[in-house]
Protein backbone atom coordinates (compact mmCIF):
# COMPACT_ATOMS: atom_id res chain seq x y z
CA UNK A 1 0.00 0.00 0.00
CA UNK A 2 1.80 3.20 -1.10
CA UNK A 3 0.27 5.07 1.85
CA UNK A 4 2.74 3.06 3.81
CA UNK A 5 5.58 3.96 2.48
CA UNK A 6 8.53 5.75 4.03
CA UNK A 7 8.17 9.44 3.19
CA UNK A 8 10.03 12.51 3.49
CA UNK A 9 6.85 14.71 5.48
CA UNK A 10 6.39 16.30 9.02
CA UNK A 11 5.26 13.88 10.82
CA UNK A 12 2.54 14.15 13.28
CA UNK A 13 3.86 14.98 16.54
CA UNK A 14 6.27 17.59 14.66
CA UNK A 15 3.31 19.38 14.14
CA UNK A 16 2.43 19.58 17.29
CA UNK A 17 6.06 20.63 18.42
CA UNK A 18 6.55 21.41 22.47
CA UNK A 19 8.59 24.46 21.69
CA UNK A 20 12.00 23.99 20.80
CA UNK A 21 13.47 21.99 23.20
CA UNK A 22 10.26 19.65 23.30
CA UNK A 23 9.58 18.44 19.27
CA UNK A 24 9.06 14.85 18.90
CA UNK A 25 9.34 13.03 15.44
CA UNK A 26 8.81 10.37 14.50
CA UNK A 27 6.93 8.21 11.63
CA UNK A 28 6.40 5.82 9.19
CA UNK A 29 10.13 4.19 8.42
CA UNK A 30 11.08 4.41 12.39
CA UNK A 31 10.57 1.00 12.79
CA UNK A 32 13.24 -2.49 12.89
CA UNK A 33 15.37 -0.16 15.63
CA UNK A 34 16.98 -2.43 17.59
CA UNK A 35 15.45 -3.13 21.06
CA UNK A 36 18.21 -5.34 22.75
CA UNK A 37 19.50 -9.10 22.70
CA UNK A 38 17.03 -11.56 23.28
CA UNK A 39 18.59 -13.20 26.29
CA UNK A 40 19.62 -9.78 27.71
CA UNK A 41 17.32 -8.62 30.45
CA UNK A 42 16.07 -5.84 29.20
CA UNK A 43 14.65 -3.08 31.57
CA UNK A 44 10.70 -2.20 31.60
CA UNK A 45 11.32 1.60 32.40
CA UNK A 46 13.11 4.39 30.38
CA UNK A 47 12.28 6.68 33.21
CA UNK A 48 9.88 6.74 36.02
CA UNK A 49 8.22 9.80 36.41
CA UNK A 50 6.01 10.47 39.88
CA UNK A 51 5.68 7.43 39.82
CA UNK A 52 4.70 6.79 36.30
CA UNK A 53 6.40 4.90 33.98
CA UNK A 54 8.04 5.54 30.25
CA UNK A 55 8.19 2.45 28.58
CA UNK A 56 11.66 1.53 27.18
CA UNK A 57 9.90 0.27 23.85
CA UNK A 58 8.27 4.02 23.69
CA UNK A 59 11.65 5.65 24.20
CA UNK A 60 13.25 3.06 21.86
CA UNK A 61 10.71 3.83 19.49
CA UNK A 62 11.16 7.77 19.26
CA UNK A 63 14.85 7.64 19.41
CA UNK A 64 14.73 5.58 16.37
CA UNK A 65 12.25 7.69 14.91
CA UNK A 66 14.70 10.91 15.42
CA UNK A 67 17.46 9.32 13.97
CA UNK A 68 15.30 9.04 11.07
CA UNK A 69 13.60 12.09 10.55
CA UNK A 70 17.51 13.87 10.77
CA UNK A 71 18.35 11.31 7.93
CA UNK A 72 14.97 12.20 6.44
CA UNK A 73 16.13 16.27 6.50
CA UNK A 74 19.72 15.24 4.72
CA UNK A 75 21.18 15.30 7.99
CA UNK A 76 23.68 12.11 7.41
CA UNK A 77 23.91 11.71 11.17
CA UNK A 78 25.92 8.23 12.19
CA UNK A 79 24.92 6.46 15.36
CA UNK A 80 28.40 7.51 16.16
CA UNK A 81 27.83 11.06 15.95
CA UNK A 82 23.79 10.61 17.81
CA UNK A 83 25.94 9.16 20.64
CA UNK A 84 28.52 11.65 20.71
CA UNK A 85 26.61 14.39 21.28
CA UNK A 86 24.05 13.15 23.14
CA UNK A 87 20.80 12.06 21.22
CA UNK A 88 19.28 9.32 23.30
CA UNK A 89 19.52 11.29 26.25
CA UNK A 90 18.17 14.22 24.77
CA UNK A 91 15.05 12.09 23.62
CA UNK A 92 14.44 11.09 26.85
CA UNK A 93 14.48 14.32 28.40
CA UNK A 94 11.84 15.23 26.08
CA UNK A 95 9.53 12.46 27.26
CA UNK A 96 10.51 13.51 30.69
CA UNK A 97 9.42 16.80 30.04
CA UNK A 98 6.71 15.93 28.39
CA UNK A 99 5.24 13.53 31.45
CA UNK A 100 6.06 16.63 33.83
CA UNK A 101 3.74 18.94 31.70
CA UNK A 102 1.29 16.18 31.10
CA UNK A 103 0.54 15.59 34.98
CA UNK A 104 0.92 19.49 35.62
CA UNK A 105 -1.53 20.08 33.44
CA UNK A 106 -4.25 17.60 35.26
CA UNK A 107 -3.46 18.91 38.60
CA UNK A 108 -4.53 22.50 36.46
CA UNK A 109 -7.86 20.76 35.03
CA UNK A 110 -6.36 21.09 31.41
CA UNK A 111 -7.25 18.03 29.34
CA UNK A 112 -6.64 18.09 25.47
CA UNK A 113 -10.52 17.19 23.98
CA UNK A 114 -11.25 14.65 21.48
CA UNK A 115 -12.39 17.56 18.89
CA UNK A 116 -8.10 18.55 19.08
CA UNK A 117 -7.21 14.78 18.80
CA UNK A 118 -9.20 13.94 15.81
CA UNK A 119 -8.19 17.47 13.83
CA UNK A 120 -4.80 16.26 14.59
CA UNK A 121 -5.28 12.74 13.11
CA UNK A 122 -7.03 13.61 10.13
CA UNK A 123 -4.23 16.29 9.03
CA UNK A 124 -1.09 13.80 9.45
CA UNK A 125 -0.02 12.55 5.37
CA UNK A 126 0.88 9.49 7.41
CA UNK A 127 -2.81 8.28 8.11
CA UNK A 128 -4.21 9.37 4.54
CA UNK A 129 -5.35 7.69 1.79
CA UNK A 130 -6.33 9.45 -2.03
CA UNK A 131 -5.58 13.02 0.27
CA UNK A 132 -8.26 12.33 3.37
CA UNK A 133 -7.79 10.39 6.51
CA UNK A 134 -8.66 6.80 6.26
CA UNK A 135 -9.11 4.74 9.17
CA UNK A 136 -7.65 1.50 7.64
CA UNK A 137 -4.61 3.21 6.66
CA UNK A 138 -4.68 4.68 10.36
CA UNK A 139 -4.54 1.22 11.60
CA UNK A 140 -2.20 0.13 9.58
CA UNK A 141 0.45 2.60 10.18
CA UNK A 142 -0.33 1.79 13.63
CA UNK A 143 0.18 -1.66 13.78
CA UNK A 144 3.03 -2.22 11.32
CA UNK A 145 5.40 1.53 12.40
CA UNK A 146 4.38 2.00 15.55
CA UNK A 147 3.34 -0.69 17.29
CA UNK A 148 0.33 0.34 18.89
CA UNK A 149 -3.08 0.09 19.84
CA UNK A 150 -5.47 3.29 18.23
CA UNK A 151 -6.52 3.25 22.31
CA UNK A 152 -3.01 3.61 23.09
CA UNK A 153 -1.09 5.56 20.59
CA UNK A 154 -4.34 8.27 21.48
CA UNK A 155 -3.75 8.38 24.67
CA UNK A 156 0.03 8.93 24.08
CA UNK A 157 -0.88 11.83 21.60
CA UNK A 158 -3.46 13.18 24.35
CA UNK A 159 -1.21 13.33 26.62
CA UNK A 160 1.46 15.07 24.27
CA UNK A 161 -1.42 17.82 22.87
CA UNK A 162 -2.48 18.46 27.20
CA UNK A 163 1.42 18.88 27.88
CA UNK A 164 1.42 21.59 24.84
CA UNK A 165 -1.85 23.35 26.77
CA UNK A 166 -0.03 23.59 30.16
CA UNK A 167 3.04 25.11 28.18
CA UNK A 168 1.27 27.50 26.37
CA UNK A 169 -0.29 28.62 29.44
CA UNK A 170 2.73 28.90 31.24
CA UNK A 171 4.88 30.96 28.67
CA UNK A 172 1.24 33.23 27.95
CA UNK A 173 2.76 35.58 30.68
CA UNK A 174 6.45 36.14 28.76
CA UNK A 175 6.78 39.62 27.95
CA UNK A 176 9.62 41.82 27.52
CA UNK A 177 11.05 45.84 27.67
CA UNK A 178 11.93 47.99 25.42
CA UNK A 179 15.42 47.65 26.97
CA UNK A 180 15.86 44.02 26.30
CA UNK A 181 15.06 44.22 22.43
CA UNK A 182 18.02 46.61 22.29
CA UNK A 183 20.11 44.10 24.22
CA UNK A 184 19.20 41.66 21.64
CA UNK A 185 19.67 44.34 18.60
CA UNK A 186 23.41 44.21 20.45
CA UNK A 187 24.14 40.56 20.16
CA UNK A 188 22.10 39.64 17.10
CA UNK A 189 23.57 42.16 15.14
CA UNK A 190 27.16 41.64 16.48
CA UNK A 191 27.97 38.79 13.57
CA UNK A 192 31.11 37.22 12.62
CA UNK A 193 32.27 34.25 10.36
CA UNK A 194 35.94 32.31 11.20
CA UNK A 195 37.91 29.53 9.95
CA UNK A 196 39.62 27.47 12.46
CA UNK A 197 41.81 24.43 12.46
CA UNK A 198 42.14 21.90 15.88
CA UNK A 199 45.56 20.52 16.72
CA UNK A 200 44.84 17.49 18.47
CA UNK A 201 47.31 15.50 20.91
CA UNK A 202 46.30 12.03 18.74
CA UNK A 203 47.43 13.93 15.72
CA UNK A 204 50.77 13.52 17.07
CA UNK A 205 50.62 10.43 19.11
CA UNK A 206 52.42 8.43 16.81
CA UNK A 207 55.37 10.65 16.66
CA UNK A 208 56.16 10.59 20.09
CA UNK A 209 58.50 7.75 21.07
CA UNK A 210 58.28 5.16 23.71
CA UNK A 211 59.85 6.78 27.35
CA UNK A 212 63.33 5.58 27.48
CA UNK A 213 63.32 3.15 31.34
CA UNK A 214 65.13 6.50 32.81
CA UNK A 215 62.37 9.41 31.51
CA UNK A 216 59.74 6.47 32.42
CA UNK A 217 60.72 6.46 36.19
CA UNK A 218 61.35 10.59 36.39
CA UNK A 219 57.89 10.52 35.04
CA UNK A 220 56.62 8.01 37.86
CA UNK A 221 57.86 9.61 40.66
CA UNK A 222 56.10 13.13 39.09
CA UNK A 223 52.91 11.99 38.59
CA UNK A 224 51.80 9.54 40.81
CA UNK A 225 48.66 10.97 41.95
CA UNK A 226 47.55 11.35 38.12
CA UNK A 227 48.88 7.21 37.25
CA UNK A 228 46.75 6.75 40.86
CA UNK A 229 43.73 8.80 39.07
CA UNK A 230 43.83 7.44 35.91
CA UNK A 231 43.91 3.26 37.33
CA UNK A 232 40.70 4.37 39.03
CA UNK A 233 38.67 6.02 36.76
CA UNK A 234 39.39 2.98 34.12
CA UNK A 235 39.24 0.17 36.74
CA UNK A 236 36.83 -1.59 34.26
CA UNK A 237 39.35 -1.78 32.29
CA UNK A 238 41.76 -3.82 33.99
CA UNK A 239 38.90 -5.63 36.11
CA UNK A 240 36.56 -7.23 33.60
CA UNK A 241 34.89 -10.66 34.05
CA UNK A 242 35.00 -13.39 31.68
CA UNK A 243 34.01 -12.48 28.12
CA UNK A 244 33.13 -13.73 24.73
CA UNK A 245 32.30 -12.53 21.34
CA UNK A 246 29.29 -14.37 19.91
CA UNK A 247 26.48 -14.51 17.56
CA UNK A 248 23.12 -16.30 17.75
CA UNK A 249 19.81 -17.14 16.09
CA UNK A 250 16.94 -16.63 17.92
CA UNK A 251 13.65 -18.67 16.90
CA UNK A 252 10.35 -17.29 18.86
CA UNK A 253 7.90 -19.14 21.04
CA UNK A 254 5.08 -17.25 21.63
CA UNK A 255 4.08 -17.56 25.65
CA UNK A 256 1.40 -19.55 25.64
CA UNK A 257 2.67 -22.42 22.91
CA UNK A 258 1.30 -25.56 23.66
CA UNK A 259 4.01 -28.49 23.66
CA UNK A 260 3.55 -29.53 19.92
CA UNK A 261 4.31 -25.82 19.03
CA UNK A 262 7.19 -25.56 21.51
CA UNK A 263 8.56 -28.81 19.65
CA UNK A 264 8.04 -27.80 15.92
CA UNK A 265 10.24 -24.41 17.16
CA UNK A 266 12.95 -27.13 18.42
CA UNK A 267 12.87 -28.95 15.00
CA UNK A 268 13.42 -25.87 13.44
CA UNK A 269 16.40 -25.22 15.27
CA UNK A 270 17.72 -28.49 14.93
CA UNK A 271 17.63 -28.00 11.26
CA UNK A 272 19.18 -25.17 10.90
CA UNK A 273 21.88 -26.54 13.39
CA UNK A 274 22.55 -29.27 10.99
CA UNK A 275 22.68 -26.37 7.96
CA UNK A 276 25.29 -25.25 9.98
CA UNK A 277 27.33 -28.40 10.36
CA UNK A 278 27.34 -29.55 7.06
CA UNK A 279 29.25 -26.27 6.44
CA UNK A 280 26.66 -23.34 5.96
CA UNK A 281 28.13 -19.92 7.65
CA UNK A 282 26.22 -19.03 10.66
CA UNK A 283 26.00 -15.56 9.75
CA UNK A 284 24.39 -15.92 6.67
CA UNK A 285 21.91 -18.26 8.64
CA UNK A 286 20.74 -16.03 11.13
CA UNK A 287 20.66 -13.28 8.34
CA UNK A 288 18.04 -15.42 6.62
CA UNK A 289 16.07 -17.06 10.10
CA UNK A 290 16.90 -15.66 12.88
CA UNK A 291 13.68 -13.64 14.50
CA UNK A 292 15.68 -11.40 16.72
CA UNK A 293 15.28 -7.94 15.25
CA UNK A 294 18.19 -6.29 16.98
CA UNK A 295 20.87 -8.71 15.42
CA UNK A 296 19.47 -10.88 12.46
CA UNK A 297 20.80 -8.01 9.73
CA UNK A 298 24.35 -8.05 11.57
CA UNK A 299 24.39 -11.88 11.04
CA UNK A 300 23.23 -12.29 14.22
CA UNK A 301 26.25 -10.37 15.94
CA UNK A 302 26.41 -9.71 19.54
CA UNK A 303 29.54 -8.31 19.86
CA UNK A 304 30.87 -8.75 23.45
CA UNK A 305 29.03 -10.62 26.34
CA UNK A 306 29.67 -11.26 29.85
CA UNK A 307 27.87 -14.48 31.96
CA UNK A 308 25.31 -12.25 33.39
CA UNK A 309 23.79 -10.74 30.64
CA UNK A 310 22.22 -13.88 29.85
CA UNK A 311 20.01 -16.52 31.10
CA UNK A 312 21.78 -19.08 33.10
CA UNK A 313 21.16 -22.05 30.99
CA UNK A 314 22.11 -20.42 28.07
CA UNK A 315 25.28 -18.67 29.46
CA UNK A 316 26.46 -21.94 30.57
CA UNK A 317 26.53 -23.53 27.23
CA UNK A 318 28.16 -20.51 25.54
CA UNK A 319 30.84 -19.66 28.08
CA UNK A 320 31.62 -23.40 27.95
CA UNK A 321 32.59 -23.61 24.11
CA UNK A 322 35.66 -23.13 22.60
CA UNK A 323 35.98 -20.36 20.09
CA UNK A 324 34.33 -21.47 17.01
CA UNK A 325 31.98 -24.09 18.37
CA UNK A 326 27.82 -24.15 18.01
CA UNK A 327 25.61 -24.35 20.78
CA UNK A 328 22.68 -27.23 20.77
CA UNK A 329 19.23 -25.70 20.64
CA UNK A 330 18.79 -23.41 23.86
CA UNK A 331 15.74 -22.96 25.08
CA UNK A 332 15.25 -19.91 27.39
CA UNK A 333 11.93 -17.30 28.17
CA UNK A 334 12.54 -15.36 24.63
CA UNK A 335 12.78 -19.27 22.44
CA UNK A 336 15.11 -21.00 20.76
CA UNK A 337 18.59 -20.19 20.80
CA UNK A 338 21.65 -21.29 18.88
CA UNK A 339 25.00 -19.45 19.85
CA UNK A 340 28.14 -19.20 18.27
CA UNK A 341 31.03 -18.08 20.07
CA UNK A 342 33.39 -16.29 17.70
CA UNK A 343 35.83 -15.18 20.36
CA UNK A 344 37.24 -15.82 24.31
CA UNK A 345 38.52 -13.47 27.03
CA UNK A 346 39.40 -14.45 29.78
CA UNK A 347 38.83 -12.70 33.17
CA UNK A 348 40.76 -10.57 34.59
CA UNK A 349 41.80 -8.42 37.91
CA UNK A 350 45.02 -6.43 37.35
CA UNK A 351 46.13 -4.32 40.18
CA UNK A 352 47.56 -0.81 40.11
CA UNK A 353 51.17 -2.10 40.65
CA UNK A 354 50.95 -5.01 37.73
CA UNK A 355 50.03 -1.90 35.40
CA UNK A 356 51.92 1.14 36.63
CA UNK A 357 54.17 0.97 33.53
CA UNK A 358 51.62 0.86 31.18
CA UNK A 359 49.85 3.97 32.56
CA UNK A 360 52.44 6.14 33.26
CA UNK A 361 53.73 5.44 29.11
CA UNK A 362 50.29 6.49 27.99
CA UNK A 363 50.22 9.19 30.11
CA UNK A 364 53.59 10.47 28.92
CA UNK A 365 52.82 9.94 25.38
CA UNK A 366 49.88 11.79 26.24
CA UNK A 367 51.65 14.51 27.54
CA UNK A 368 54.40 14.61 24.93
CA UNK A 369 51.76 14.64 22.01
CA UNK A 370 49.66 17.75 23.88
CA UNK A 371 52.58 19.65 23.89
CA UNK A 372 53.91 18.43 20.06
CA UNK A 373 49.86 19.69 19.24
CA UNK A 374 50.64 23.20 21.29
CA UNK A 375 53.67 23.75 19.27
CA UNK A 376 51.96 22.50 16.02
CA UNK A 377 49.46 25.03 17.04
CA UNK A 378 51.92 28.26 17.32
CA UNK A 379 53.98 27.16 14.43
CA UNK A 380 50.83 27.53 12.50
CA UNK A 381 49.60 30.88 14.63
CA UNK A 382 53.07 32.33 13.69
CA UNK A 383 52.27 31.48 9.78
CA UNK A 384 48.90 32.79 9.50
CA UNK A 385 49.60 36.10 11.43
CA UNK A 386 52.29 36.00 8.42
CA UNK A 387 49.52 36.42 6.30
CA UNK A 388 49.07 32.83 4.98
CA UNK A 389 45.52 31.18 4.82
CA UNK A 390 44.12 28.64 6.83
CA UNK A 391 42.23 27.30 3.90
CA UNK A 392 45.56 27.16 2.38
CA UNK A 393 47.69 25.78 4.65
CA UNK A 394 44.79 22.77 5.97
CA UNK A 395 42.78 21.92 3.11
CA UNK A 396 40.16 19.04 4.04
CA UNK A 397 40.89 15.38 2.90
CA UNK A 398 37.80 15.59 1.43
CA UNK A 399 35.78 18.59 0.56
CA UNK A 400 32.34 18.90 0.70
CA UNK A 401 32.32 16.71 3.71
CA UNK A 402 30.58 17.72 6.77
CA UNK A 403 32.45 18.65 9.63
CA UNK A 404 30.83 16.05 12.66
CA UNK A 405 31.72 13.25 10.01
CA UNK A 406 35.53 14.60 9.51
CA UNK A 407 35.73 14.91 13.04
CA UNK A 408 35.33 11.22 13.71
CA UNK A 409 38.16 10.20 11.55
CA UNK A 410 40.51 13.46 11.33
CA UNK A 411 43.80 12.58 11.78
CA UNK A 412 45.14 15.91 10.66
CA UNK A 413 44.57 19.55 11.48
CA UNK A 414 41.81 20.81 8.68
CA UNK A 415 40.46 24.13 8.14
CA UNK A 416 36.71 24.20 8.87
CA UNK A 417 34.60 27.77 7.53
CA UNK A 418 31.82 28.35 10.11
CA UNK A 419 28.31 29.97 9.01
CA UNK A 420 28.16 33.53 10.48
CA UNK A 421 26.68 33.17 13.90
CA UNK A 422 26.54 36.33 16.64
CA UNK A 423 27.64 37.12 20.53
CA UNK A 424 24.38 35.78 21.84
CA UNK A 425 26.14 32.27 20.67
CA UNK A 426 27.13 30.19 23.42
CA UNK A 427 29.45 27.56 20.73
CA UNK A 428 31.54 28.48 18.28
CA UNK A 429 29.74 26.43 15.43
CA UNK A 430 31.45 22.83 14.43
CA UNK A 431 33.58 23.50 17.44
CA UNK A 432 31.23 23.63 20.66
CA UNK A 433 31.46 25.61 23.83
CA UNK A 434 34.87 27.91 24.04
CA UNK A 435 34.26 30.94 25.78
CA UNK A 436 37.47 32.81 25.59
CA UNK A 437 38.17 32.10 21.62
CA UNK A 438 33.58 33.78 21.28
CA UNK A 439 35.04 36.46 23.65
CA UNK A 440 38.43 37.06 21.08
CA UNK A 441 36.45 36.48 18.13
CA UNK A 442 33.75 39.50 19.01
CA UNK A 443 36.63 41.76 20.26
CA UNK A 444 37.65 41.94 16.56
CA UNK A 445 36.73 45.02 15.18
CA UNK A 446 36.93 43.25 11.21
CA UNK A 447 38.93 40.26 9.75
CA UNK A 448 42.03 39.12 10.94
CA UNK A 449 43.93 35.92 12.92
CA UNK A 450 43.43 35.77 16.30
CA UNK A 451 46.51 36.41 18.25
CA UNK A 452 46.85 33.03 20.09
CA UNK A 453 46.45 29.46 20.10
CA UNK A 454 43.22 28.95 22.37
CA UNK A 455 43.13 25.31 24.33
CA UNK A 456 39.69 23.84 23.49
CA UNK A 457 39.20 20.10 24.90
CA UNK A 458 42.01 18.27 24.93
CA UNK A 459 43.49 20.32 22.04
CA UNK A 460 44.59 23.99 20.55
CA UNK A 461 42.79 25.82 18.08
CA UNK A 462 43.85 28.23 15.63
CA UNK A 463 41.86 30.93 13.84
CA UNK A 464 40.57 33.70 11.73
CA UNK A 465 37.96 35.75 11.50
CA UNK A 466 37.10 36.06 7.96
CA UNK A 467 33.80 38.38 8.20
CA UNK A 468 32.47 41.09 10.63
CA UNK A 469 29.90 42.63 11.17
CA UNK A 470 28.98 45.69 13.86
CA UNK A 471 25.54 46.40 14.95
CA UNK A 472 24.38 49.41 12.83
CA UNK A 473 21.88 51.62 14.36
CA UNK A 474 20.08 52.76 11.64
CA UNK A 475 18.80 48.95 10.90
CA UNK A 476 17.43 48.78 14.99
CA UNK A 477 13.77 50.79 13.71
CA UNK A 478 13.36 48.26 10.83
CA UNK A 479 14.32 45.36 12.87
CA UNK A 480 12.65 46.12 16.11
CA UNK A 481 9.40 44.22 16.03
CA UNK A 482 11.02 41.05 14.28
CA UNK A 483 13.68 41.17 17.43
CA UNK A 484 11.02 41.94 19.53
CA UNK A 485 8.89 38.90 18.72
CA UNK A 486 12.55 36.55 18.89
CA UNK A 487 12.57 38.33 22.63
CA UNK A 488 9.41 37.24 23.05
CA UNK A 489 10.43 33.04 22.07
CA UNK A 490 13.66 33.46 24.11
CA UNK A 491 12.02 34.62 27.05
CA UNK A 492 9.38 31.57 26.39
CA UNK A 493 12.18 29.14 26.38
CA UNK A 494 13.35 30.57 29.49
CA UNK A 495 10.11 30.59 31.34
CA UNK A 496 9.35 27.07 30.20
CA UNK A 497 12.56 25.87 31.44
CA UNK A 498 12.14 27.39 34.88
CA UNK A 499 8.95 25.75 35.04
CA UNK A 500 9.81 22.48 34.12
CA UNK A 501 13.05 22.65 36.99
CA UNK A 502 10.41 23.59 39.15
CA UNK A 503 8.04 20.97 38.77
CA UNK A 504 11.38 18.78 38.78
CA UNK A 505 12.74 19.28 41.88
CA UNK A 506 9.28 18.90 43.41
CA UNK A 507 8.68 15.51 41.87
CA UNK A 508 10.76 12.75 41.62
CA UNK A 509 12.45 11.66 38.37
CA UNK A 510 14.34 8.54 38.03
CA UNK A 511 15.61 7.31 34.91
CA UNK A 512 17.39 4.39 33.99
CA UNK A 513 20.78 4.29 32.50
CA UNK A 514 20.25 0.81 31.10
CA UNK A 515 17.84 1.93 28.84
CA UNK A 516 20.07 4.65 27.38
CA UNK A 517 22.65 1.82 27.27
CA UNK A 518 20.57 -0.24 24.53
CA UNK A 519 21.02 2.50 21.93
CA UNK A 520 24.75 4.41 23.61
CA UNK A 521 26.18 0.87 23.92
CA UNK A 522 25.86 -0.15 20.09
C-alpha cells in the first residue's frame, strides 16, 4: 500500500512541536530499531516519572524515529555522531518533560478534547489515503510503524497535545522591555564568520617515542597521583569478568505455545543446526532465520558478552565452548537459541602495581603529544599572522564533507569555515562551547587571525575571523518588532525551562541508564 511507504513529510507529533526543546518526530520508516539481545534482560522503564512509567519500547521507538527524521532532513547523522553528542539522552528528556507537563496540566484541570485529537489525526499525510484520513490506513500505520493500539497511541498523543496546553499557558505571561530588544539588537547584530583548524594531541601520538626506562621512572615519581587517578577512573578496564564474542539465532515461542508448538520451534532449530554443520556460515543463517530484530541483519552479531547478561542455561553452554563451536538448541523465556562463540577473554583483575608501567607510558605519550599539538598550534599561529591562509595551509581530505563526520576520523589539522553566527552564541559552530576564543572572536573590530592558540578540549585551536559585522543603528527601527517577537520566544524558552526545573525538583524523576545503554552501547 503506497500510503505506507517511508516518506520525506512532518510527521505528526512535529506538528504539534513542544517548543523547541520539546519536538518529537517520529513516523512511518522508524521502525526495525533495535530493542536489545534476546537473552539480555532488558529493563521495563526508560524513566519513572512520579511514579509513572516511560516504557523503554516508547523511548526506543522515538529515538529511532529521530534518527530518522535527521536522515529524512539530509542530515547524514551516524549512530556515532547521535551518541557523541548526546541524542538518546536528549530524547528522553523530552519524554521527561513531556510527562512533567502532562501531569501538571491535570493537577490545572487542562485536558486536550477529542475535537483537538481527531483534527490532529485527520491532518497527518501518514494516516491518509487518495488526500483524506482513512481509518484502515490509520490502523495500519499503527500496527506495522508504531506498534500500537489506536486506544493507546491516542492516549500517548493526548497526553502530548495536554502537555502543549499547560506550556502555552505557562509561557502566555512572557513579555519583555523595550530595553531588552536593544540588548538583543546588540548581540544579534554583532555577527562574525571564522575559519579554524584543531591541533589534536592524537594527531601527534604516533610521533612521540616510547619513554626511554630513565624518563619512564622521572615521570613516575612526578605523577603519581595522576597514574593513581587514571587506574581508578578505568578500573573496568583492567577488572573485567569473563568475556566472549558471539552470535546467535533466535527462533520465537510465543508464551502460551502448547508443547507440539514448543517442539516444531525445536525442529526448526535443529535443522538449521545441521545447515550449519554440514558447512553453511552461521552468519548468513541467522541473516536469513533468525527472529531477533536487533541482530538478524548483523548476522546475528552480539559483539561482546559477559555471563550475566544472559540466562543461566544459556550462558552456561556458551561460556563453555571453545571459540568457534555451536551451541545445541537453547531454550530460554525469549525461544530457541543457537549461539556461536566467535571469540574468548578471559577474566581478569590487574592491580595498580601489575600496570603502573603501562599507565604512566600512555600518560607520557599523552603529555608529549599535547605539547607536540601546542607547538603545532603556534607554528601555525606564527604562519597565518604572516599572512598565509588557513584554507591554504589545511585543506580538508575531502571537501564537501561535513564537519561532525571529519571529526570522527581526522587525523590531521583541517580548516573548517563556520556559518556567520553572533555574541548571543554560546558555541563556536562545528567546534562547541569555548568561551574565551567567542570572547576574542567579538573583540575583533573586522577580519584578521586571532593572536593566540586557544586550548579547546584536549586540544589547541587556531583561527581567523574572515567576516564582521557591527551592529548598525540605523537597521534597529526596521528590525525592532522582528527582534522583539525573537525576545518574546527566548524569554518563552526561558520561562518554560524554569517551570519544568520547578516541577522537577518537586517531583521525583528517576531514569534508567540501562535503557540509554541499549542505543549508547551499540
Amino acid at each position: 500500500m503506497d500510503s505506507l511507504e517511508p516518506r520525506k513529510v512532518l510527521s505528526l507529533l512535529f506538528i504539534i512541536a513542544i517548543a523547541v526543546v520539546f519536538t518529537l518526530q517520529f513516523g512511518p520508516g522508524s521502525n526495525g530499531f533495535a530493542t536489545g539481545q534476546p537473552g539480555v534482560e532488558a529493563p521495563s522503564a526508560a524513566a519513572v516519572v512520579n511514579g509513572r512509567e516511560i516504557p523503554v519500547q516508547q523511548f526506543l521507538r522515538e529515538y529511532s524515529g529521530q534518527i530518522q527524521y535527521l536522515r529524512q532532513q539530509g542530515s547524514p547523522v551516524t549512530e556515532a555522531v547521535a551518541r557523541q553528542f548526546g541524542l538518546p539522552q536528549q530524547v528522553l528528556e523530552r519524554m521527561v518533560n513531556t510527562e512533567l507537563l502532562a501531569q501538571a496540566a491535570e493537577r490545572h484541570g487542562l485536558r486536550a478534547s477529542d475535537e483537538e485529537l481527531l483534527r490532529i489525526l485527520q491532518r497527518s499525510p501518514e494516516f491518509q489515503k487518495d488526500g483524506q484520513f482513512d481509518y484502515a490506513t490509520y490502523q495500519a500505520v499503527l500496527r506495522d510503524y508504531f506498534r500500537q493500539t489506536p486506544a493507546d497511541y491516542e492516549e500517548d498523543l493526548r497526553k502530548r497535545l495536554t502537555a502543549q496546553k499547560m506550556l502555552e499557558m505557562v509561557q502566555s505571561g512572557a513579555v519583555v522591555s523595550d530595553d531588552e530588544v536593544r540588548t538583543r539588537f546588540e548581540k544579534e547584530g554583532n555577527q562574525a564568520r571564522i575559519v579554524f583548524a584543531r591541533f589534536l594531541p592524537t594527531m601527534y601520538a604516533d610521533k612521540v617515542p616510547a619513554p626511554t626506562a630513565a624518563d619512564l621512572n622521572t615521570f613516575k615519581q612526578a605523577h603519581e597521583k595522576e597514574i593513581q587517578e587514571y587506574y581508578e577512573a578505568n578500573r573496568f578496564v583492567y577488572q573485567q569478568p569473563e568475556r566472549i564474542r558471539a552470535r546467535q539465532i533466535l527462533l520465537k515461542v510465543p508464551a502460551n505455545a502448547t508443547p507440539e508448538q514448543k517442539a516444531q520451534v525445536l525442529t526448526r532449530a535443529q535443522g538449521l543446526a545441521k545447515e550449519i554443520e554440514g558447512g553453511k556460515d552461521f552468519a548468513e543463517v541467522a541473516r536469513a532465520s533468525s527472529e531477533d530484530a536487533g541482530s538478524k541483519a548483523n548476522g546475528g552479531d552480539l559483539g561482546w558478552v559477559e555471563r550475566g547478561n544472559w540466562e543461566p542455561e544459556l550462558a552456561n553452554a556458551a561460556f563453555a565452548l571453545e571459540a568457534g563451536k555451536v551451541t545445541q538448541p537453547i531454550e530460554t523465556k525469549y525461544g530457541i537459541h543457537l549461539v556461536k562463540v566467535e571469540e574468548k577473554k578471559p577474566a581478569q583483575d590487574k592491580k595498580l602495581d601489575e600496570v603502573r608501567d603501562e599507565i604512566a607510558t600512555s600518560l607520557y605519550k599523552r603529555e608529549k603529544a599535547k605539547e607536540l599539538a601546542q607547538a603545532e598550534a603556534q607554528k601555525a599561529l606564527a604562519e597565518v599572522k604572516a599572512g598565509k591562509a588557513l584554507t591554504a595551509m589545511f585543506p580538508p581530505e575531502k571537501e564537501g564533507q561535513p564537519a561532525l563526520l571529519r571529526f570522527e576520523t581526522e587525523t590531521r589539522p583541517e580548516a573548517v569555515q563556520t556559518d556567520v553566527f553572533n555574541a548571543a552564541s554560546t558555541n563556536v559552530p562545528h567546534l562547541g562551547p569555548a568561551p574565551d576564543l567567542l570572547t576574542a572572536i567579538f573583540a575583533t573590530k573586522g577580519p584578521a587571525p586571532l593572536d593566540q592558540a586557544y586550548p579547546v578540549g584536549e586540544g589547541f585551536v587556531v583561527a581567523q575571523v574572515t567576516e564582521r559585522q557591527l551592529p548598525d543603528d540605523a537597521n534597529f527601527a526596521a528590525k525592532k518588532e522582528e527582534l522583539r517577537k525573537q525576545a518574546v520566544q527566548a524569554k518563552q524558552y526561558e520561562v518554560a525551562d524554569s517551570f519544568l526545573k520547578q516541577l522537577k525538583k518537586s517531583g521525583k524523576v528517576e531514569t534508567n541508564a540501562a535503557a540509554i545503554d541499549q542505543v549508547a552501547g551499540g
